[in-house]
PDB file of N, CA and C in Angstrom:
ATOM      1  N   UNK A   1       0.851  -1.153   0.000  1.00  0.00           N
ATOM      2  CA  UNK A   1       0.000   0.000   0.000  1.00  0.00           C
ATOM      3  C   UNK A   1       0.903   1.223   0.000  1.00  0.00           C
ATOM      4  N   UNK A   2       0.485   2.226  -0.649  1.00  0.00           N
ATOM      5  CA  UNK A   2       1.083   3.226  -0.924  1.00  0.00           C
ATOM      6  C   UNK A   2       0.265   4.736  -1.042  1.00  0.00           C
ATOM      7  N   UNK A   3       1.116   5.666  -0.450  1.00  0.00           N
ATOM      8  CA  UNK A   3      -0.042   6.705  -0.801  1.00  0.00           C
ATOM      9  C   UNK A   3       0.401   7.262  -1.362  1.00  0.00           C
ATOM     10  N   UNK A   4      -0.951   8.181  -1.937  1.00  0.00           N
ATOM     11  CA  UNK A   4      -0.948   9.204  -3.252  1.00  0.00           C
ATOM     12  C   UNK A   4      -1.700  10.298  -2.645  1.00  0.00           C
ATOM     13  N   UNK A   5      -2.118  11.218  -3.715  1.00  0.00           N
ATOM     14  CA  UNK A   5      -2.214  12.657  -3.263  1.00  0.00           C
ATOM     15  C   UNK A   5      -3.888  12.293  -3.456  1.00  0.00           C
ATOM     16  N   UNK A   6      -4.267  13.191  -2.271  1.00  0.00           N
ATOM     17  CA  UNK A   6      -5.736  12.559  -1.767  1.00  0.00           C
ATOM     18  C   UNK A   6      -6.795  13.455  -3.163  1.00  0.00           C
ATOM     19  N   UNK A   7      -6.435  14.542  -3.928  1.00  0.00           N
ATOM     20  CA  UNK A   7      -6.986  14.937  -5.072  1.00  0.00           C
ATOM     21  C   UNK A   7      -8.830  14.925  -4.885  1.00  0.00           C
ATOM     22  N   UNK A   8      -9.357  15.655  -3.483  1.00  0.00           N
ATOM     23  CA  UNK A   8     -10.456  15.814  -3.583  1.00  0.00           C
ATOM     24  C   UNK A   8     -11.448  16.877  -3.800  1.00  0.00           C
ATOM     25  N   UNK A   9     -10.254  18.149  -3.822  1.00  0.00           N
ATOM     26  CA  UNK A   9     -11.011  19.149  -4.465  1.00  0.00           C
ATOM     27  C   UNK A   9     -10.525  20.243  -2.997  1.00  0.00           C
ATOM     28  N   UNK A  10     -10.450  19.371  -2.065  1.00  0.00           N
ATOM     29  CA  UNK A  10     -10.074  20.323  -1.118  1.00  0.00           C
ATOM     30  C   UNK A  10      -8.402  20.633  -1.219  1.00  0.00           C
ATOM     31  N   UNK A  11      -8.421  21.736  -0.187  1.00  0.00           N
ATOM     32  CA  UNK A  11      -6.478  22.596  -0.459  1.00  0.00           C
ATOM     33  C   UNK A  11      -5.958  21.190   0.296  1.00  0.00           C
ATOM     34  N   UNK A  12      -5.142  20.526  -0.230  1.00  0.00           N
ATOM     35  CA  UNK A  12      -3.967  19.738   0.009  1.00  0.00           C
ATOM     36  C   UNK A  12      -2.729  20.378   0.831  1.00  0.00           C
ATOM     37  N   UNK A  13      -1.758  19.693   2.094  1.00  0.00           N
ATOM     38  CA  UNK A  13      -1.046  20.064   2.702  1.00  0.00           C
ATOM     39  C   UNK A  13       0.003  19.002   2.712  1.00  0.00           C
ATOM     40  N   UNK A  14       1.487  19.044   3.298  1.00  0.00           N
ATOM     41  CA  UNK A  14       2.226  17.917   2.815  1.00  0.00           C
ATOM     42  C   UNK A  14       2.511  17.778   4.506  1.00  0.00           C
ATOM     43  N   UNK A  15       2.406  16.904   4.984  1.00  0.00           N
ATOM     44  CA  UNK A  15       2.838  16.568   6.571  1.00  0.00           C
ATOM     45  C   UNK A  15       4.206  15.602   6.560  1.00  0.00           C
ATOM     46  N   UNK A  16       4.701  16.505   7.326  1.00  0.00           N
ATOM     47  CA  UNK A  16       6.318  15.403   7.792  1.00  0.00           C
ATOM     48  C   UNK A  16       7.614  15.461   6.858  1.00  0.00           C
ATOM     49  N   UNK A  17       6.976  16.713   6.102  1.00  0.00           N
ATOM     50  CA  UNK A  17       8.033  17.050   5.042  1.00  0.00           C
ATOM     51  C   UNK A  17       9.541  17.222   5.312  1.00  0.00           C
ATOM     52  N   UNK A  18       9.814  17.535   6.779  1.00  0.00           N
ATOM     53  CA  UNK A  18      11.424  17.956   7.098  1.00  0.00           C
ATOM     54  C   UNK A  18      11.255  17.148   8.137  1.00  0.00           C
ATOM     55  N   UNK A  19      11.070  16.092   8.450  1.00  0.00           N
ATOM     56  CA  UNK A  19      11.021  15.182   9.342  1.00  0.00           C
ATOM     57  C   UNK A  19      11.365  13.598   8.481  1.00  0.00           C
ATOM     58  N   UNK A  20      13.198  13.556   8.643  1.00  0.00           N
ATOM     59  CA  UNK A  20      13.636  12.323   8.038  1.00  0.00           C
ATOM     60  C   UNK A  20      12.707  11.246   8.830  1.00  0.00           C
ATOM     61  N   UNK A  21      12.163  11.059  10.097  1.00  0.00           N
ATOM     62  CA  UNK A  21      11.956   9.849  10.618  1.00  0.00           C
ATOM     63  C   UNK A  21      10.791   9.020  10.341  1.00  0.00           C
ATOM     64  N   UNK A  22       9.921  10.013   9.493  1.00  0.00           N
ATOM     65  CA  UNK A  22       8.775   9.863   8.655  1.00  0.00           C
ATOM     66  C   UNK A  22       8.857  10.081   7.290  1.00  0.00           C
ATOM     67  N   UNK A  23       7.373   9.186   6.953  1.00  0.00           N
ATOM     68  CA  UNK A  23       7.598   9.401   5.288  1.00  0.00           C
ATOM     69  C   UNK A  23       6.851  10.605   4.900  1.00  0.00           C
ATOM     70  N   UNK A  24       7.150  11.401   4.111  1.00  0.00           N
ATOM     71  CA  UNK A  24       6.221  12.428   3.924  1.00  0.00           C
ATOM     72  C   UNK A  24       4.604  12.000   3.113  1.00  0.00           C
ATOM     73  N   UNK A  25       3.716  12.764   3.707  1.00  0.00           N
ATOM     74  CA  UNK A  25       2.242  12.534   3.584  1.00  0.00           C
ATOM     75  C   UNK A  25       1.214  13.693   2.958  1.00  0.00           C
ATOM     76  N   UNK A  26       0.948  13.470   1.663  1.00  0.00           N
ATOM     77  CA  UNK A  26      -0.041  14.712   1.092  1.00  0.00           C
ATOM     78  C   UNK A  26      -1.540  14.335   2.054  1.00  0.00           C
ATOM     79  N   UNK A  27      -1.968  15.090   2.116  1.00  0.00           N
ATOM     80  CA  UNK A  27      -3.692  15.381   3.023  1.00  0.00           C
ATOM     81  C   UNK A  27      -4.134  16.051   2.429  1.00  0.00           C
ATOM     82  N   UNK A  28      -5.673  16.042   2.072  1.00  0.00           N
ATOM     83  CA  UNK A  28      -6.248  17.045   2.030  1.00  0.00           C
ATOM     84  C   UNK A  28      -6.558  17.891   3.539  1.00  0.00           C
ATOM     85  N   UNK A  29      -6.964  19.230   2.936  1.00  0.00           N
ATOM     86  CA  UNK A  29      -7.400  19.396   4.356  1.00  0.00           C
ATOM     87  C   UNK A  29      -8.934  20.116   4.864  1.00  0.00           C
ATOM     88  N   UNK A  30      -9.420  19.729   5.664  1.00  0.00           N
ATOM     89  CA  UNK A  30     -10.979  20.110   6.002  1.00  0.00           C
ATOM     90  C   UNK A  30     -11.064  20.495   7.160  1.00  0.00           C
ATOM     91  N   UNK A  31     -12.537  21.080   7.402  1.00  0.00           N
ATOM     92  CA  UNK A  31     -13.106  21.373   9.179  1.00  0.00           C
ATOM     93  C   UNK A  31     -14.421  21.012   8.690  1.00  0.00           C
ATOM     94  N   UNK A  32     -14.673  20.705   9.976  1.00  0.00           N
ATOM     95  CA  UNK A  32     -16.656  20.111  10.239  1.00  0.00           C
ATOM     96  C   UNK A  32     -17.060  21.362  10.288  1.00  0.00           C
ATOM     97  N   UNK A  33     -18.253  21.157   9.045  1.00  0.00           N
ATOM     98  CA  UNK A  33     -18.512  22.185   9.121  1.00  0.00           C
ATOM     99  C   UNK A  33     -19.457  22.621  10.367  1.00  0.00           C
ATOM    100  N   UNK A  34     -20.375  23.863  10.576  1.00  0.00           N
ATOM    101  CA  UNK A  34     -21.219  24.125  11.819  1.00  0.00           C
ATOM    102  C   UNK A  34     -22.299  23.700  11.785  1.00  0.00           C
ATOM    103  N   UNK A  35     -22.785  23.079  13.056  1.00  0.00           N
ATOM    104  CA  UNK A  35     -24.316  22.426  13.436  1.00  0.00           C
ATOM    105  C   UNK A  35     -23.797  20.839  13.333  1.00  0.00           C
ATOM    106  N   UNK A  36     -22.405  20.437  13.036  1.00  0.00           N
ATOM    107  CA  UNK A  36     -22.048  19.120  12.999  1.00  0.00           C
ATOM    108  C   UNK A  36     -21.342  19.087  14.852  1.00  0.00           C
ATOM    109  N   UNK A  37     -21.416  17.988  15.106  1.00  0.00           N
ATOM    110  CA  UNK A  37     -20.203  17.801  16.120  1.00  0.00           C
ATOM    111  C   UNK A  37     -19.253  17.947  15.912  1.00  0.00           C
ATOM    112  N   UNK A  38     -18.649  18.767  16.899  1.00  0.00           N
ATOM    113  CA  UNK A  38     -17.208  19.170  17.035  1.00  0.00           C
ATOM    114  C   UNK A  38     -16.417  20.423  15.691  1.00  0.00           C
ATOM    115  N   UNK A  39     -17.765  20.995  15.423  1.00  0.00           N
ATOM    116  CA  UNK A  39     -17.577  22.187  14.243  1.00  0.00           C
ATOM    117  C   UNK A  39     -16.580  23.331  14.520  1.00  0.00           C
ATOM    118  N   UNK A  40     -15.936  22.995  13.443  1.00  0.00           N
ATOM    119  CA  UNK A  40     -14.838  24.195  13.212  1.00  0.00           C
ATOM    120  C   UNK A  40     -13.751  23.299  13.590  1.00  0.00           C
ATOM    121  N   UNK A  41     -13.425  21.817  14.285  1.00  0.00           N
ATOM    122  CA  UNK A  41     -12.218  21.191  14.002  1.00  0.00           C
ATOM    123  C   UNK A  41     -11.742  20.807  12.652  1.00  0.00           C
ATOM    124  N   UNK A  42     -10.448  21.188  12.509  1.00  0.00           N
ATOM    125  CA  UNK A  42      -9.965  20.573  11.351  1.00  0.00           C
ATOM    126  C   UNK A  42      -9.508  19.110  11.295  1.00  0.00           C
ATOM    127  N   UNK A  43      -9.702  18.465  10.040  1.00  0.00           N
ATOM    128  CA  UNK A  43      -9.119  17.110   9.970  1.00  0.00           C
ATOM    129  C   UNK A  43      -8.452  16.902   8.855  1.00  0.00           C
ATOM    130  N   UNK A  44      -7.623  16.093   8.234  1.00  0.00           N
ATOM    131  CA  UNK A  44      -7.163  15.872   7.186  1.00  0.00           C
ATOM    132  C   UNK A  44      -7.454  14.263   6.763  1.00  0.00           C
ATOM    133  N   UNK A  45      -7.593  14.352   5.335  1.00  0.00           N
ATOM    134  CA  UNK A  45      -7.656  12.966   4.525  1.00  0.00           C
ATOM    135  C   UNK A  45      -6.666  12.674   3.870  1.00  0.00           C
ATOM    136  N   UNK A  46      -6.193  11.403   4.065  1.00  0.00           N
ATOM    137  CA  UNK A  46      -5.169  10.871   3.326  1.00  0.00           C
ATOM    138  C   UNK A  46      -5.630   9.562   2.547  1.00  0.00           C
ATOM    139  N   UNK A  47      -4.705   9.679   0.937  1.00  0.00           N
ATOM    140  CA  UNK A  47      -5.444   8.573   0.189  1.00  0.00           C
ATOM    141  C   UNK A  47      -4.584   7.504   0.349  1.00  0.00           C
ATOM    142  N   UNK A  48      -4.692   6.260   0.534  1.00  0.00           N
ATOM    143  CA  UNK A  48      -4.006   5.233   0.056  1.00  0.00           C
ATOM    144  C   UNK A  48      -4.257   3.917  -1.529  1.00  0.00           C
ATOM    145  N   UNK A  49      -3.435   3.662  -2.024  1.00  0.00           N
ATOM    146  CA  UNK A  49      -3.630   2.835  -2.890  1.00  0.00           C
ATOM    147  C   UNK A  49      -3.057   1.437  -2.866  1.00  0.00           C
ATOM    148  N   UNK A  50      -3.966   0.052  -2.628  1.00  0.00           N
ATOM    149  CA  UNK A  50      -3.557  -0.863  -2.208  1.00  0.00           C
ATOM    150  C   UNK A  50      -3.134  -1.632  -3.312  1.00  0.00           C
ATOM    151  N   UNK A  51      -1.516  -2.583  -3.485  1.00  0.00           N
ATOM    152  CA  UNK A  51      -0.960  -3.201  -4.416  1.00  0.00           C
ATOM    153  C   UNK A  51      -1.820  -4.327  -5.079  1.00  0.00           C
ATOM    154  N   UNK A  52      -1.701  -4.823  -5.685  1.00  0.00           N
ATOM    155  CA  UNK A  52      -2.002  -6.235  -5.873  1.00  0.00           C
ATOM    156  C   UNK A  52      -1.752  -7.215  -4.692  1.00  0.00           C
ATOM    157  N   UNK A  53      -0.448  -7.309  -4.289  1.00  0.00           N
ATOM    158  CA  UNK A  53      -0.174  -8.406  -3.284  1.00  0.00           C
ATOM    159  C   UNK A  53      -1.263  -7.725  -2.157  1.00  0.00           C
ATOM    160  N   UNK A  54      -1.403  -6.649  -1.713  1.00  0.00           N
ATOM    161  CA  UNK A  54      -2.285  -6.340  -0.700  1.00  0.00           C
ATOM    162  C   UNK A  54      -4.098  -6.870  -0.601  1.00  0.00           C
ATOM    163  N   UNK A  55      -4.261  -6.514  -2.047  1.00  0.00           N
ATOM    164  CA  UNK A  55      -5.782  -6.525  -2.409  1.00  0.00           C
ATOM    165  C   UNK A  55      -6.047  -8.208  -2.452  1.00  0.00           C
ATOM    166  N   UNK A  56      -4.841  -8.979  -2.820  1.00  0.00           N
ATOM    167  CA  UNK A  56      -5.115 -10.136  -2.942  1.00  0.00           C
ATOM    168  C   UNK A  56      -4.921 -10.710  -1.599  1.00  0.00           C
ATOM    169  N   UNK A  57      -3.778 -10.438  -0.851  1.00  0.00           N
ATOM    170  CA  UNK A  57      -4.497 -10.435   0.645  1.00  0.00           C
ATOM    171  C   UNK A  57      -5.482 -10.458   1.102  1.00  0.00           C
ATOM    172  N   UNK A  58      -5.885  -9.722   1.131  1.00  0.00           N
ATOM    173  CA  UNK A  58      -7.120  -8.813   1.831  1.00  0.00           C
ATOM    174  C   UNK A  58      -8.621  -9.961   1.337  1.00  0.00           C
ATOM    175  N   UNK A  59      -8.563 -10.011   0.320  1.00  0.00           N
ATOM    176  CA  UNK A  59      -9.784 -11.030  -0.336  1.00  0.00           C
ATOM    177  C   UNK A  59      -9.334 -12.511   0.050  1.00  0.00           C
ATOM    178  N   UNK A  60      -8.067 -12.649   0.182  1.00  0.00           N
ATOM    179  CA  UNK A  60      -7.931 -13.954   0.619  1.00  0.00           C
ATOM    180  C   UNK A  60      -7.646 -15.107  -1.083  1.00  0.00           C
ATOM    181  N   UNK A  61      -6.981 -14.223  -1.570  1.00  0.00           N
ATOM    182  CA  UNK A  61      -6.817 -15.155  -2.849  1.00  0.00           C
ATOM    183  C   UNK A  61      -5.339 -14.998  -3.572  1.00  0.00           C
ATOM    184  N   UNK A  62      -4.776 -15.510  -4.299  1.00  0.00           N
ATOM    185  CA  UNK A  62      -3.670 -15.491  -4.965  1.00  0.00           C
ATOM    186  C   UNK A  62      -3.940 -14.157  -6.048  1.00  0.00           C
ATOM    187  N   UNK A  63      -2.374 -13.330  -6.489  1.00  0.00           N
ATOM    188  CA  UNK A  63      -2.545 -12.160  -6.933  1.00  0.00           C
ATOM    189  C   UNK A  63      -3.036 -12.872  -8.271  1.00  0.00           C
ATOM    190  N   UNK A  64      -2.829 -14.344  -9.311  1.00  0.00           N
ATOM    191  CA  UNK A  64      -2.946 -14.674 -10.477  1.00  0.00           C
ATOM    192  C   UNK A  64      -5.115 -15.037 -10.017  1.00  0.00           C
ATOM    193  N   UNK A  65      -5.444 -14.999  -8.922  1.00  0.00           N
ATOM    194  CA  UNK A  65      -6.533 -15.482  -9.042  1.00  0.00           C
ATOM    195  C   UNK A  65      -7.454 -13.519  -9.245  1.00  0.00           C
ATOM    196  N   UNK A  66      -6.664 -12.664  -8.359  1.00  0.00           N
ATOM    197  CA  UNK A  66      -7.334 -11.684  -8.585  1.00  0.00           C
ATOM    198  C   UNK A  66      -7.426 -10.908  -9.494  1.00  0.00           C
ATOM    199  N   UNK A  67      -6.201 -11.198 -10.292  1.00  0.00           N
ATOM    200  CA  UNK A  67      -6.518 -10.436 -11.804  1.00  0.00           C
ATOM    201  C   UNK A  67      -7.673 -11.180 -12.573  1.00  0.00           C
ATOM    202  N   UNK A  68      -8.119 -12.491 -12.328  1.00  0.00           N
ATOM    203  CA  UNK A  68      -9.582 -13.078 -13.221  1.00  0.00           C
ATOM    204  C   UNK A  68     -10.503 -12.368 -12.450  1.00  0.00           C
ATOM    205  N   UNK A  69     -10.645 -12.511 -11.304  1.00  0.00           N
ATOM    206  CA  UNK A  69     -11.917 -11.561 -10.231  1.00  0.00           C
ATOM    207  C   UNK A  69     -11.762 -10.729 -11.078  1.00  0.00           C
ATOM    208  N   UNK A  70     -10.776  -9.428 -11.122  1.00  0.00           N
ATOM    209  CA  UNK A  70     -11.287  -8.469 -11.815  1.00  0.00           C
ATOM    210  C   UNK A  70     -11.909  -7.744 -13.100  1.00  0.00           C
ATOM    211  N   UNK A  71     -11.337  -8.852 -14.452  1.00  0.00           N
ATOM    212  CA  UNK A  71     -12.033  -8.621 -15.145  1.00  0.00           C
ATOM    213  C   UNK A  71     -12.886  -7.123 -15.979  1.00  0.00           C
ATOM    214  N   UNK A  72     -11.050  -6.655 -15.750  1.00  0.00           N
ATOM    215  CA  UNK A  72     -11.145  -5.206 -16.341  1.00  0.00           C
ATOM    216  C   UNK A  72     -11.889  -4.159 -15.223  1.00  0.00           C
ATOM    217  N   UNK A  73     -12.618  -4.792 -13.836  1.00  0.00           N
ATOM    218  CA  UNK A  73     -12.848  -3.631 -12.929  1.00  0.00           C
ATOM    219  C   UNK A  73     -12.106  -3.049 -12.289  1.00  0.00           C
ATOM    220  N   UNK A  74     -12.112  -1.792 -11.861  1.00  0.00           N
ATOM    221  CA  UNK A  74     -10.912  -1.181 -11.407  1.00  0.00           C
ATOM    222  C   UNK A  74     -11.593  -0.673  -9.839  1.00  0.00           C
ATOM    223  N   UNK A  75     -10.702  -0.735  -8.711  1.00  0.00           N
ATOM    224  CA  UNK A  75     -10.972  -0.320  -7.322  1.00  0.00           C
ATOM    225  C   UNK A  75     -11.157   0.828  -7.397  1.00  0.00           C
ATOM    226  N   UNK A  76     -11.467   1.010  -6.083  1.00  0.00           N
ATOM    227  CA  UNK A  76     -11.237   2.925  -5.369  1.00  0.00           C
ATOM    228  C   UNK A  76     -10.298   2.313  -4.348  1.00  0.00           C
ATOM    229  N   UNK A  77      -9.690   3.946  -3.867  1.00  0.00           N
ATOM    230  CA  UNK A  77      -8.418   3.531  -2.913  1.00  0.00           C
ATOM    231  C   UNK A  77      -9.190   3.718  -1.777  1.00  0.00           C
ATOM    232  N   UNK A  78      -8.270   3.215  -0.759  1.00  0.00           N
ATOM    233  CA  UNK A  78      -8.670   3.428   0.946  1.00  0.00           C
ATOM    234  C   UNK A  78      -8.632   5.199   1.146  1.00  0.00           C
ATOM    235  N   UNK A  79      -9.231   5.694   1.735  1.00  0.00           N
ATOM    236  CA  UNK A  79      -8.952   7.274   2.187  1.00  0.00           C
ATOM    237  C   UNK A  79      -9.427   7.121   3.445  1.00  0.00           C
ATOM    238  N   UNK A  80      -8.669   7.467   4.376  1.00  0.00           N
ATOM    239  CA  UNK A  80      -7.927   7.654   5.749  1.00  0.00           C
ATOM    240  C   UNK A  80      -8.247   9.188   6.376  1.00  0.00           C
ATOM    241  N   UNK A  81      -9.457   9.450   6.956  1.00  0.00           N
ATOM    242  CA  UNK A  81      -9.458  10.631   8.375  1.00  0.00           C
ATOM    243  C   UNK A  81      -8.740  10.858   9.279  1.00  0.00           C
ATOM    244  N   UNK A  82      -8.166  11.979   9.228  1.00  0.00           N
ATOM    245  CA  UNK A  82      -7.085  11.971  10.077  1.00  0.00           C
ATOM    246  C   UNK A  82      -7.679  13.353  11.765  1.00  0.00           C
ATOM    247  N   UNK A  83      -8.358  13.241  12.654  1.00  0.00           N
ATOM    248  CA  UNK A  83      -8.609  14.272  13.369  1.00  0.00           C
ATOM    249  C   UNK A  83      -7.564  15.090  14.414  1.00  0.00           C
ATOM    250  N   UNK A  84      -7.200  15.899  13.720  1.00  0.00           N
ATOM    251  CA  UNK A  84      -6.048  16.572  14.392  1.00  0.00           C
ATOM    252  C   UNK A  84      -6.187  17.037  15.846  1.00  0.00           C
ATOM    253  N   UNK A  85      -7.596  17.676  15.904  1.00  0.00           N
ATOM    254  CA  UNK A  85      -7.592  18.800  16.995  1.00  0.00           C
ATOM    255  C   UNK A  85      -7.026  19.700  16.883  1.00  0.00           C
ATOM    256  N   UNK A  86      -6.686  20.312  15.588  1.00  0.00           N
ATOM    257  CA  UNK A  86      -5.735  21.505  15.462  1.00  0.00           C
ATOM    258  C   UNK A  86      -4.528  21.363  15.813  1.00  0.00           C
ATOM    259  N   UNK A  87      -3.914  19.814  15.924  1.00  0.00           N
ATOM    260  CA  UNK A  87      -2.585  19.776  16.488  1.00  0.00           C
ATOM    261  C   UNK A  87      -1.871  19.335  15.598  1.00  0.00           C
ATOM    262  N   UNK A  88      -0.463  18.335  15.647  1.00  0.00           N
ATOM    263  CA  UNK A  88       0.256  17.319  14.647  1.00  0.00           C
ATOM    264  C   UNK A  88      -0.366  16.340  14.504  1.00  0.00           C
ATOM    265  N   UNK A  89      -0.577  15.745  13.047  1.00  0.00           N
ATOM    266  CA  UNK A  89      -0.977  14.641  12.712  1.00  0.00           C
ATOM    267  C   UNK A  89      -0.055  13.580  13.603  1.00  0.00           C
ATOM    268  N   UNK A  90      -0.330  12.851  14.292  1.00  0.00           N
ATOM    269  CA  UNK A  90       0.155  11.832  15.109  1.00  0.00           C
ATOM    270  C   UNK A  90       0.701  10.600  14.131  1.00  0.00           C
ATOM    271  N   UNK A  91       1.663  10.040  13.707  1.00  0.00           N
ATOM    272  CA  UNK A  91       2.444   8.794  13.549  1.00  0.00           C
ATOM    273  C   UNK A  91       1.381   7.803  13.117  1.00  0.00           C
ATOM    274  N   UNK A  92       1.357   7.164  11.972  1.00  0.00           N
ATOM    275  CA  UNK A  92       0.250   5.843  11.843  1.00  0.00           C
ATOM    276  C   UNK A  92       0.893   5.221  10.492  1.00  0.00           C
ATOM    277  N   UNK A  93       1.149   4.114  10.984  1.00  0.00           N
ATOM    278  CA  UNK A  93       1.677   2.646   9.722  1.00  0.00           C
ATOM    279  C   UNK A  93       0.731   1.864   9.194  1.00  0.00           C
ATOM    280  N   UNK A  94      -0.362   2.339   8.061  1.00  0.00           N
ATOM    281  CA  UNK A  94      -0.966   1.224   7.411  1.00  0.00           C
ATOM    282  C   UNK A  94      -0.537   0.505   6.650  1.00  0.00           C
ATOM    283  N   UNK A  95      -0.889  -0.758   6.958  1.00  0.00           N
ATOM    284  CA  UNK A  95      -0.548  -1.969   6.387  1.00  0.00           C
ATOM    285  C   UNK A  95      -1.252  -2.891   5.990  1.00  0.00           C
ATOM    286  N   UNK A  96      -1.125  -3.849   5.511  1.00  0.00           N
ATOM    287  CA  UNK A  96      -2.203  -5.348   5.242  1.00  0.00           C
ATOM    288  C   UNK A  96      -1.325  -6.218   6.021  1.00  0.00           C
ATOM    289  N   UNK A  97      -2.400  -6.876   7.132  1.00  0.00           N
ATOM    290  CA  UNK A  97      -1.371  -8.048   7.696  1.00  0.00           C
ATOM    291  C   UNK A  97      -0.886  -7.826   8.896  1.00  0.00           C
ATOM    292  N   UNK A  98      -0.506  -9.094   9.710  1.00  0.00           N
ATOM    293  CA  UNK A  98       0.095  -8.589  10.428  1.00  0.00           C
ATOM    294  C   UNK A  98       1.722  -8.605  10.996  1.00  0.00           C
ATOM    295  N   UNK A  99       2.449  -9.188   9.445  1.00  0.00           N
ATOM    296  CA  UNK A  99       3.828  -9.185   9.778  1.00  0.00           C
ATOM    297  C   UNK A  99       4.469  -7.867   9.804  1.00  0.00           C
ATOM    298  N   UNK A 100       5.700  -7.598  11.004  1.00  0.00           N
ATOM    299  CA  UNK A 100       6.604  -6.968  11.341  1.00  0.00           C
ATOM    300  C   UNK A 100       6.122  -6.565  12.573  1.00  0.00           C
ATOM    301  N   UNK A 101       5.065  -6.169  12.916  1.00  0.00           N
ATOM    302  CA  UNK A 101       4.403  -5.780  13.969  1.00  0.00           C
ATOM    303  C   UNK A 101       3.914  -6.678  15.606  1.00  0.00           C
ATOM    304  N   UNK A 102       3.575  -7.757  14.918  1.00  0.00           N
ATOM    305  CA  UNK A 102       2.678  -8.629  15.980  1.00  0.00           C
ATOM    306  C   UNK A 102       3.878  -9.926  15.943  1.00  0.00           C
ATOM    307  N   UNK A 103       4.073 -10.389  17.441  1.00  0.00           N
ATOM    308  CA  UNK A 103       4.947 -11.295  17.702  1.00  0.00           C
ATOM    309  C   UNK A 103       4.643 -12.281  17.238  1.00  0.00           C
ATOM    310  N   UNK A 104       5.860 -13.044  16.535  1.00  0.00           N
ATOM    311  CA  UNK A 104       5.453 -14.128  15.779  1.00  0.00           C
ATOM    312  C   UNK A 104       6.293 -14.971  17.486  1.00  0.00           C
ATOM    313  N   UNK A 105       5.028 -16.367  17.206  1.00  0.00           N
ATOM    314  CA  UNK A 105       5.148 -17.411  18.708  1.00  0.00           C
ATOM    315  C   UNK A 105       5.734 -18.485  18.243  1.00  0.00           C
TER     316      UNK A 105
END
């Protein structure tokens, strides 16, 4: 999985840009609007686009079985809310799966 530029019409911002310890992250960026809960916080959206090996994960099938599933249809990507509170976007690793993370026994 990989991200791309969230391209929703709203002003886009780049997070973590001078921060080697992260990867840098395009967002769009928004606030709720008023009469919603929690109006006038800002949040940002981030897009992701999941590989083949991911998507075929995820369905539970081999990547040669998901190119017949698809059959010329094409996905939408994952897009990711991010609620700031007006602060730093906080640190987050999406992934498919749960290797590198979860102790293998």
């Amino acid at each position: 999985m990989h991200m791309v530029a969230p391209r929703t019409g709203a002003p886009e911002i780049t997070v973590a840009e001078d921060q080697l310890e992260y990867r840098t992250l395009t967002c769009a960026e928004y606030t709720i609007p008023e009469g919603q809960p929690f109006a006038g916080a800002r949040y940002l959206v981030s897009r992701w686009r999941f590989t083949d090996e991911d998507l075929a994960a995820l369905v539970g099938v081999s990547v040669a079985e998901l190119a017949r599933f698809r059959q010329g249809r094409t996905g939408d990507d994952l897009y990711v809310s991010h609620l700031t509170w007006d602060g730093l976007l906080q640190p987050f690793d999406p992934q498919v799966g749960t290797g590198g993370w979860v102790l293998q026994t």
